[in-house]
PDB file of N, CA and C in Angstrom:
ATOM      1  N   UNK A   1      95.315 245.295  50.642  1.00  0.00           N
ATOM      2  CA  UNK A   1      94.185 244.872  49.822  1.00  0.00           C
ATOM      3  C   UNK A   1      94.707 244.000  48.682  1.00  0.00           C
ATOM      4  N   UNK A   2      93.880 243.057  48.317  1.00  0.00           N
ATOM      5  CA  UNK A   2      94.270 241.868  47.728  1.00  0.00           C
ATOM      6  C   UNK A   2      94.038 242.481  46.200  1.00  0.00           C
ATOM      7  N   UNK A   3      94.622 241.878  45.236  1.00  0.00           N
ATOM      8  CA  UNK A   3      94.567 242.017  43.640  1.00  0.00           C
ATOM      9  C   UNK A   3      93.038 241.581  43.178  1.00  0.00           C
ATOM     10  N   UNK A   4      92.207 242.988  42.559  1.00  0.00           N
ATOM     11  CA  UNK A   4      91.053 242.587  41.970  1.00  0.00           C
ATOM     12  C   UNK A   4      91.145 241.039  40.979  1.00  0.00           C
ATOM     13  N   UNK A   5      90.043 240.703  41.033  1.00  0.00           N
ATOM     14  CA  UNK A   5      89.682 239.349  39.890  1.00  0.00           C
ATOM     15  C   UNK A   5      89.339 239.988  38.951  1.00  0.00           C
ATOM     16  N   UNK A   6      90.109 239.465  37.792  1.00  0.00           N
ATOM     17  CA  UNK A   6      89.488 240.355  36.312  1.00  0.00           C
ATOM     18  C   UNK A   6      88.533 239.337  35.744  1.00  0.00           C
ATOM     19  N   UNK A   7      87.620 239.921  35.064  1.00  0.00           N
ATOM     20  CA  UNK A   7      86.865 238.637  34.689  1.00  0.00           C
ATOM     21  C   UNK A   7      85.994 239.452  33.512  1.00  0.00           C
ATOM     22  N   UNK A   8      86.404 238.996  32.014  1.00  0.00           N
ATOM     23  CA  UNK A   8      86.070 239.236  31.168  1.00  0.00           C
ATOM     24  C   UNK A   8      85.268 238.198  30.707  1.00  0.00           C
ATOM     25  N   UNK A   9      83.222 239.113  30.418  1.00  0.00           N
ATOM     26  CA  UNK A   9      82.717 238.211  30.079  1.00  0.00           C
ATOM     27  C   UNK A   9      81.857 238.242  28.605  1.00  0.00           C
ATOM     28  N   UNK A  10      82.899 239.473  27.985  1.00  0.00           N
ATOM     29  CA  UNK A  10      82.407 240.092  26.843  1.00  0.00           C
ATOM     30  C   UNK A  10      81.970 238.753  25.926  1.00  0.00           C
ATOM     31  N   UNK A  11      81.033 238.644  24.609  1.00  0.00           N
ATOM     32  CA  UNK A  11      81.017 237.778  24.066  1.00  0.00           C
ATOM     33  C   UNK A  11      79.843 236.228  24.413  1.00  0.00           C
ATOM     34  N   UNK A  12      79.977 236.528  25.339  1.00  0.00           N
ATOM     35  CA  UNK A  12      79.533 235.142  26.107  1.00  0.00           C
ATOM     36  C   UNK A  12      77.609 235.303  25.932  1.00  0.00           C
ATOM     37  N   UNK A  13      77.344 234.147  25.947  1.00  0.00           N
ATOM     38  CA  UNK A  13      75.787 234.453  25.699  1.00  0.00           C
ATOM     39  C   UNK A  13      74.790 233.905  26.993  1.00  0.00           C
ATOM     40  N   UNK A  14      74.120 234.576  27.249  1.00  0.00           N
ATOM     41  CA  UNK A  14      73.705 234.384  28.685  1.00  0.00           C
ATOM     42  C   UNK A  14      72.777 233.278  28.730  1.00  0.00           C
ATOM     43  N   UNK A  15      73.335 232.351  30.133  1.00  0.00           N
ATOM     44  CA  UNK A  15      73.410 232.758  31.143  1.00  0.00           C
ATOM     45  C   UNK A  15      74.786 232.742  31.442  1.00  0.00           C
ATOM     46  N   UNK A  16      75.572 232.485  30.616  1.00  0.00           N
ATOM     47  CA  UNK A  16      76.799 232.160  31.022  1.00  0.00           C
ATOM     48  C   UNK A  16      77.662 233.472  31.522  1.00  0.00           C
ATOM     49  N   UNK A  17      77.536 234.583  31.608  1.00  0.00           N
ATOM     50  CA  UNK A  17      78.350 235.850  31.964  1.00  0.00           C
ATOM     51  C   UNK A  17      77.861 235.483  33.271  1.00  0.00           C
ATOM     52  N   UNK A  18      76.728 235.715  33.803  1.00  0.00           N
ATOM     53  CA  UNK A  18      75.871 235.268  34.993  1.00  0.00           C
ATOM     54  C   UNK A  18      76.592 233.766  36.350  1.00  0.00           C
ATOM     55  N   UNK A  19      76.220 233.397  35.295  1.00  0.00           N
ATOM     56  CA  UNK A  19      77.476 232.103  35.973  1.00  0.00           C
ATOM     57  C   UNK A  19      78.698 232.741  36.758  1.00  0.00           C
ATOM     58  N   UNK A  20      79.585 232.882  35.915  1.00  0.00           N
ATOM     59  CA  UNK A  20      80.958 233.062  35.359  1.00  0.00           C
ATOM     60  C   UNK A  20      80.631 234.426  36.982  1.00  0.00           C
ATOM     61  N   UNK A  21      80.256 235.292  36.846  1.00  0.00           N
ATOM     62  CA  UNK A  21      80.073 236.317  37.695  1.00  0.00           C
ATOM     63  C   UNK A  21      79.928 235.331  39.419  1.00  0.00           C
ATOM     64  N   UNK A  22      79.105 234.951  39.092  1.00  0.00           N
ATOM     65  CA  UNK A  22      78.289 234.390  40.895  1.00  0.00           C
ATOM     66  C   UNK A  22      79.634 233.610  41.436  1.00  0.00           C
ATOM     67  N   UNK A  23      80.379 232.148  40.014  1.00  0.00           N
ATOM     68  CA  UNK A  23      81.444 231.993  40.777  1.00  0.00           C
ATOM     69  C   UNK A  23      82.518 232.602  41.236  1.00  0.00           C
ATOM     70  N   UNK A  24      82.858 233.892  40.464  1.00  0.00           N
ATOM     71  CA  UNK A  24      83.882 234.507  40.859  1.00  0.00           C
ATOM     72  C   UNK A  24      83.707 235.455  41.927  1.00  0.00           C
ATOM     73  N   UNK A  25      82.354 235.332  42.344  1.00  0.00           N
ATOM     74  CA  UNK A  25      81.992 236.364  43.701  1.00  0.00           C
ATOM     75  C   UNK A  25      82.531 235.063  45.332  1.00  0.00           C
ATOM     76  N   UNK A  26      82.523 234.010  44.689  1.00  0.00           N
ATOM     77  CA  UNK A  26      83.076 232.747  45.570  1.00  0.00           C
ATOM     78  C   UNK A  26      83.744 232.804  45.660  1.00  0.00           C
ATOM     79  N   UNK A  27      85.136 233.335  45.077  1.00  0.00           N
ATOM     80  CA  UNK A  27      86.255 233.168  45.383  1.00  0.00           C
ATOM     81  C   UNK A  27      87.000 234.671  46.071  1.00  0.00           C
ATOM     82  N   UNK A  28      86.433 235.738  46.199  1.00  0.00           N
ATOM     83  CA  UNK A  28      86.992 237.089  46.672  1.00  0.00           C
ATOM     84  C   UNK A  28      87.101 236.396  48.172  1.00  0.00           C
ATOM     85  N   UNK A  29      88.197 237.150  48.518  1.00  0.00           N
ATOM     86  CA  UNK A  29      89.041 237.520  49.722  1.00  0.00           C
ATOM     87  C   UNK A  29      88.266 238.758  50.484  1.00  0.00           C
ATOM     88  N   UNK A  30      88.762 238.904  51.534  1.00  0.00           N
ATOM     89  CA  UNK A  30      88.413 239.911  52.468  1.00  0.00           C
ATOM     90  C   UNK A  30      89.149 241.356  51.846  1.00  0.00           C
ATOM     91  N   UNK A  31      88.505 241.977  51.910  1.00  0.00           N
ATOM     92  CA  UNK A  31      88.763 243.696  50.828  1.00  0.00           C
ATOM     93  C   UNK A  31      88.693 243.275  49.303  1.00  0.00           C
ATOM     94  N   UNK A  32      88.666 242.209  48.703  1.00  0.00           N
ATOM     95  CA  UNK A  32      88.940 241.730  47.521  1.00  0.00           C
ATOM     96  C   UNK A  32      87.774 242.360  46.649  1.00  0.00           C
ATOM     97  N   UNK A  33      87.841 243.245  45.587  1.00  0.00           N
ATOM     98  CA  UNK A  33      87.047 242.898  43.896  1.00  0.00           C
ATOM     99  C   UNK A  33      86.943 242.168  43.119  1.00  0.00           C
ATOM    100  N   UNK A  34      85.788 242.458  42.458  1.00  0.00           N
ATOM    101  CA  UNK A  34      85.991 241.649  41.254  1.00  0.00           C
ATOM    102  C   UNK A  34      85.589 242.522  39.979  1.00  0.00           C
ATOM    103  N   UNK A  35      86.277 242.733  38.759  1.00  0.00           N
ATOM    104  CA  UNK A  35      86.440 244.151  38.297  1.00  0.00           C
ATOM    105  C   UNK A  35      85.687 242.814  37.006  1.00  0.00           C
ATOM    106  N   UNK A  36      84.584 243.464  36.369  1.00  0.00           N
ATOM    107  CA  UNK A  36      83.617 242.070  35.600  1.00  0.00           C
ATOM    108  C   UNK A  36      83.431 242.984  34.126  1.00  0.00           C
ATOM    109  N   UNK A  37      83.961 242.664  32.923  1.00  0.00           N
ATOM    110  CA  UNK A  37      83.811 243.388  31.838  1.00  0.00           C
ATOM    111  C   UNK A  37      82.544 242.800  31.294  1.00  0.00           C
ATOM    112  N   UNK A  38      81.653 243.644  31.111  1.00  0.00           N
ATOM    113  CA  UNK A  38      80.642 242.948  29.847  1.00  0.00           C
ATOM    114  C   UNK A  38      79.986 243.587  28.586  1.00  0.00           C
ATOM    115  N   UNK A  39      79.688 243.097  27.423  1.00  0.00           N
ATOM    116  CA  UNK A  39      78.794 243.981  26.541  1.00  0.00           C
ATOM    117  C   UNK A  39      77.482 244.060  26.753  1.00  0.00           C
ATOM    118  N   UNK A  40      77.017 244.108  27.643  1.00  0.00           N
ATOM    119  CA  UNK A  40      75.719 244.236  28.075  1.00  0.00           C
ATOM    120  C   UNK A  40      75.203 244.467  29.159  1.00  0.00           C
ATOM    121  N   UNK A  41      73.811 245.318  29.340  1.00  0.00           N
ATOM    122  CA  UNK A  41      74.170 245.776  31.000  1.00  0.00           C
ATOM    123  C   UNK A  41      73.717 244.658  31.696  1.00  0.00           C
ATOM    124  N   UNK A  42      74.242 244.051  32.957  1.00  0.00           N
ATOM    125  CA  UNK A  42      73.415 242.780  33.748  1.00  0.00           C
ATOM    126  C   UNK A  42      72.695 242.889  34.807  1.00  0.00           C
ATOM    127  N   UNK A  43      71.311 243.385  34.038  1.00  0.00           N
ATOM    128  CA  UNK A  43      70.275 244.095  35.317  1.00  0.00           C
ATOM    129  C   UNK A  43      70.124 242.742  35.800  1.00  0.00           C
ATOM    130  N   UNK A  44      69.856 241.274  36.156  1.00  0.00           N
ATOM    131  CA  UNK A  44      69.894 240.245  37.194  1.00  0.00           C
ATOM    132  C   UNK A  44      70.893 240.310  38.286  1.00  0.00           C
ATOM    133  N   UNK A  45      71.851 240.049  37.732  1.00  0.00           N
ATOM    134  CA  UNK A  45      72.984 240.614  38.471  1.00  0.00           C
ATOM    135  C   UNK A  45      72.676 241.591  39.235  1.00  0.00           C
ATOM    136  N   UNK A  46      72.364 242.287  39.088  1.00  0.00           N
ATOM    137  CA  UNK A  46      72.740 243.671  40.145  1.00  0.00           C
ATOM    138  C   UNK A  46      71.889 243.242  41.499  1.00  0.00           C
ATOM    139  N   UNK A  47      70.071 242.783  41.087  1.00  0.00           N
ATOM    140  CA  UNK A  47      69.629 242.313  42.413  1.00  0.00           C
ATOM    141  C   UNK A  47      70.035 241.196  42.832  1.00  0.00           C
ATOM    142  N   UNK A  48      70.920 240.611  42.355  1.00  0.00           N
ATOM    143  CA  UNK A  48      71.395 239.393  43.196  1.00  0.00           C
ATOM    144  C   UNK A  48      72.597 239.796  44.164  1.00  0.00           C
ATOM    145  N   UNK A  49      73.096 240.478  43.475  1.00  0.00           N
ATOM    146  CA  UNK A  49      74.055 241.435  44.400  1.00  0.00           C
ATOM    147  C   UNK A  49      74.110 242.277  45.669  1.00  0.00           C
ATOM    148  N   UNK A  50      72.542 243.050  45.137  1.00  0.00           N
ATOM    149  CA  UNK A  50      72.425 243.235  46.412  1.00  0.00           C
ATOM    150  C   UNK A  50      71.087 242.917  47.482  1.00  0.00           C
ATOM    151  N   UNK A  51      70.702 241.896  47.069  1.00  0.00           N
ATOM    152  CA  UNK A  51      69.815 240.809  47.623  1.00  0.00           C
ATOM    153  C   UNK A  51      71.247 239.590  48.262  1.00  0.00           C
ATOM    154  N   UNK A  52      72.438 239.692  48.330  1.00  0.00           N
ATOM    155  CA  UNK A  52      73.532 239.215  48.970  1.00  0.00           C
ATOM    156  C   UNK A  52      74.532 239.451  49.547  1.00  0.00           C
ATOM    157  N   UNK A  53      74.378 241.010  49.712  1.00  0.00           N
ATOM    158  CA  UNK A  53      75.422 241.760  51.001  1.00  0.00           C
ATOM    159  C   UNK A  53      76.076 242.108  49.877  1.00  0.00           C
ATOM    160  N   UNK A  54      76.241 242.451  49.003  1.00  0.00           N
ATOM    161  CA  UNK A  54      77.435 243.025  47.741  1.00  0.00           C
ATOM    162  C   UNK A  54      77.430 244.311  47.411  1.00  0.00           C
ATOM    163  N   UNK A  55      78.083 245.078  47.384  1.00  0.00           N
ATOM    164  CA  UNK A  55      78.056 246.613  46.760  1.00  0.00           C
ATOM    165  C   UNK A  55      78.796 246.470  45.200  1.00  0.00           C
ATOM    166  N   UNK A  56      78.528 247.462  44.157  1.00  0.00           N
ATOM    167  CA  UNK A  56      78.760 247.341  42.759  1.00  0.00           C
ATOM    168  C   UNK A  56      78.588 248.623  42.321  1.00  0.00           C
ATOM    169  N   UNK A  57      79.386 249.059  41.399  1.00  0.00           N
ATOM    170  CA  UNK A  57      79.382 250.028  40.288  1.00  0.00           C
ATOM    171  C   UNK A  57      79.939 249.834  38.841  1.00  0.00           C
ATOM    172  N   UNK A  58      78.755 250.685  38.280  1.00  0.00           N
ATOM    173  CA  UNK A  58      78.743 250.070  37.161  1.00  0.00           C
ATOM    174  C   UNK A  58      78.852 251.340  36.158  1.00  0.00           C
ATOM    175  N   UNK A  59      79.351 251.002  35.423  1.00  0.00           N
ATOM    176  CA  UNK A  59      80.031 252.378  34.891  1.00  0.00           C
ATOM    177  C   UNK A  59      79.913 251.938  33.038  1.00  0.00           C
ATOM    178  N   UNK A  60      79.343 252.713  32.199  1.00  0.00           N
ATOM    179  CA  UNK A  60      79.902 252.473  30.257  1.00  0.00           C
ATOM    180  C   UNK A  60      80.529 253.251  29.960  1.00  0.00           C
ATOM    181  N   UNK A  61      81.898 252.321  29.415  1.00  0.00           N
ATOM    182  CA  UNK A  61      83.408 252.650  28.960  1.00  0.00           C
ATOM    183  C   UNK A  61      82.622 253.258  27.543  1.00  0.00           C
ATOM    184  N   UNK A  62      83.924 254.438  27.151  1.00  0.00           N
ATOM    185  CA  UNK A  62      83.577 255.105  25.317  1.00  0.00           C
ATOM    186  C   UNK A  62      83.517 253.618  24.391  1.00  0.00           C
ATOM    187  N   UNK A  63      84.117 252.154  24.727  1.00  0.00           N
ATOM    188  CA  UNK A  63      83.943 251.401  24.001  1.00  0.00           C
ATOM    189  C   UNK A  63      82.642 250.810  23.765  1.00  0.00           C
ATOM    190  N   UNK A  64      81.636 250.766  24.679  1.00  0.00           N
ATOM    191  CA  UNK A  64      80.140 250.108  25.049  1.00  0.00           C
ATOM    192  C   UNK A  64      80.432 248.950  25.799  1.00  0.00           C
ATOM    193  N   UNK A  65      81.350 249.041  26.482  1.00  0.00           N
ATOM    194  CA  UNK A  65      81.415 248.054  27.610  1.00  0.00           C
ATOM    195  C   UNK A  65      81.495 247.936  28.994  1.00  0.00           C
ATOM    196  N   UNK A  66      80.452 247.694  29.257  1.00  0.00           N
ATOM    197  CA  UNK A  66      80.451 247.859  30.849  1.00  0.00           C
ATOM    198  C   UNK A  66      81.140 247.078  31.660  1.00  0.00           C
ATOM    199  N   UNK A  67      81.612 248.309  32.783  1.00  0.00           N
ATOM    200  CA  UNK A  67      82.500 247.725  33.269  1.00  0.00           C
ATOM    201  C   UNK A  67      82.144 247.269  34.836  1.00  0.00           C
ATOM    202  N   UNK A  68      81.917 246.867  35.482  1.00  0.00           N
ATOM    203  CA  UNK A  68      81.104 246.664  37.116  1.00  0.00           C
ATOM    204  C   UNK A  68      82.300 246.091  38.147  1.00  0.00           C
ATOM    205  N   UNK A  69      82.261 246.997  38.633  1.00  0.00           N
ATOM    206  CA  UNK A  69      83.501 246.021  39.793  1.00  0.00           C
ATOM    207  C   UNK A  69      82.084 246.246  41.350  1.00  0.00           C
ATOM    208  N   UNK A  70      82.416 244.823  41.537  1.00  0.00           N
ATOM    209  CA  UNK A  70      81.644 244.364  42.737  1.00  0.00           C
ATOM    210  C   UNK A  70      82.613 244.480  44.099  1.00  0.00           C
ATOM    211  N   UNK A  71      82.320 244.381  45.786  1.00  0.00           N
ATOM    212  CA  UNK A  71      82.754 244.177  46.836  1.00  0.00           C
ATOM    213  C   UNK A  71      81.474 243.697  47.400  1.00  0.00           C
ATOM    214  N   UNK A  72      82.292 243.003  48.423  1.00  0.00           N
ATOM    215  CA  UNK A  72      81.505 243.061  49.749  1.00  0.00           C
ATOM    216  C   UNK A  72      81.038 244.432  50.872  1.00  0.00           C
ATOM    217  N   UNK A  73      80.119 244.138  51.229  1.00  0.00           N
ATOM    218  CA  UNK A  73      79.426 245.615  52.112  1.00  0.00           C
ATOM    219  C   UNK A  73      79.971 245.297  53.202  1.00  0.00           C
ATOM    220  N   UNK A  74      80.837 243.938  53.751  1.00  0.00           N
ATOM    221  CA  UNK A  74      81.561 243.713  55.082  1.00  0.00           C
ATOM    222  C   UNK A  74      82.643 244.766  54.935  1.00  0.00           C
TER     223      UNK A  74
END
């Protein structure tokens, strides 16, 4: 299994976490993650995710930052 994509999108003001997310779902490999930090939860995200074959969990760190690592459901 290939090295998750880290992709920190703390800070960023939306739509740009959004962005930043969809391209880095372009670039995963076969078994590949993408482990996506944010300060905010990204309820769009999630149905786009899985309105696109994607599985995700999403989890808030003691810091208030959520943390979501995405896969493919292949």
């Amino acid at each position: 299994m290939e090295d998750p994509i880290e992709l920190d999108v703390c800070g960023l003001e939306p739509p740009e976490p959004l962005q930043r997310a969809l391209a880095a779902l372009s670039l995963l490999g076969y078994g590949q993650r993408l482990r996506m930090l944010i300060d905010r939860e990204p309820r769009p995200l999630y149905r786009i995710l899985e309105n696109n074959g994607h599985r995700y969990e999403a989890k808030l760190r003691p810091d208030s930052v959520y943390e979501i690592t995405i896969w493919s459901r292949d």
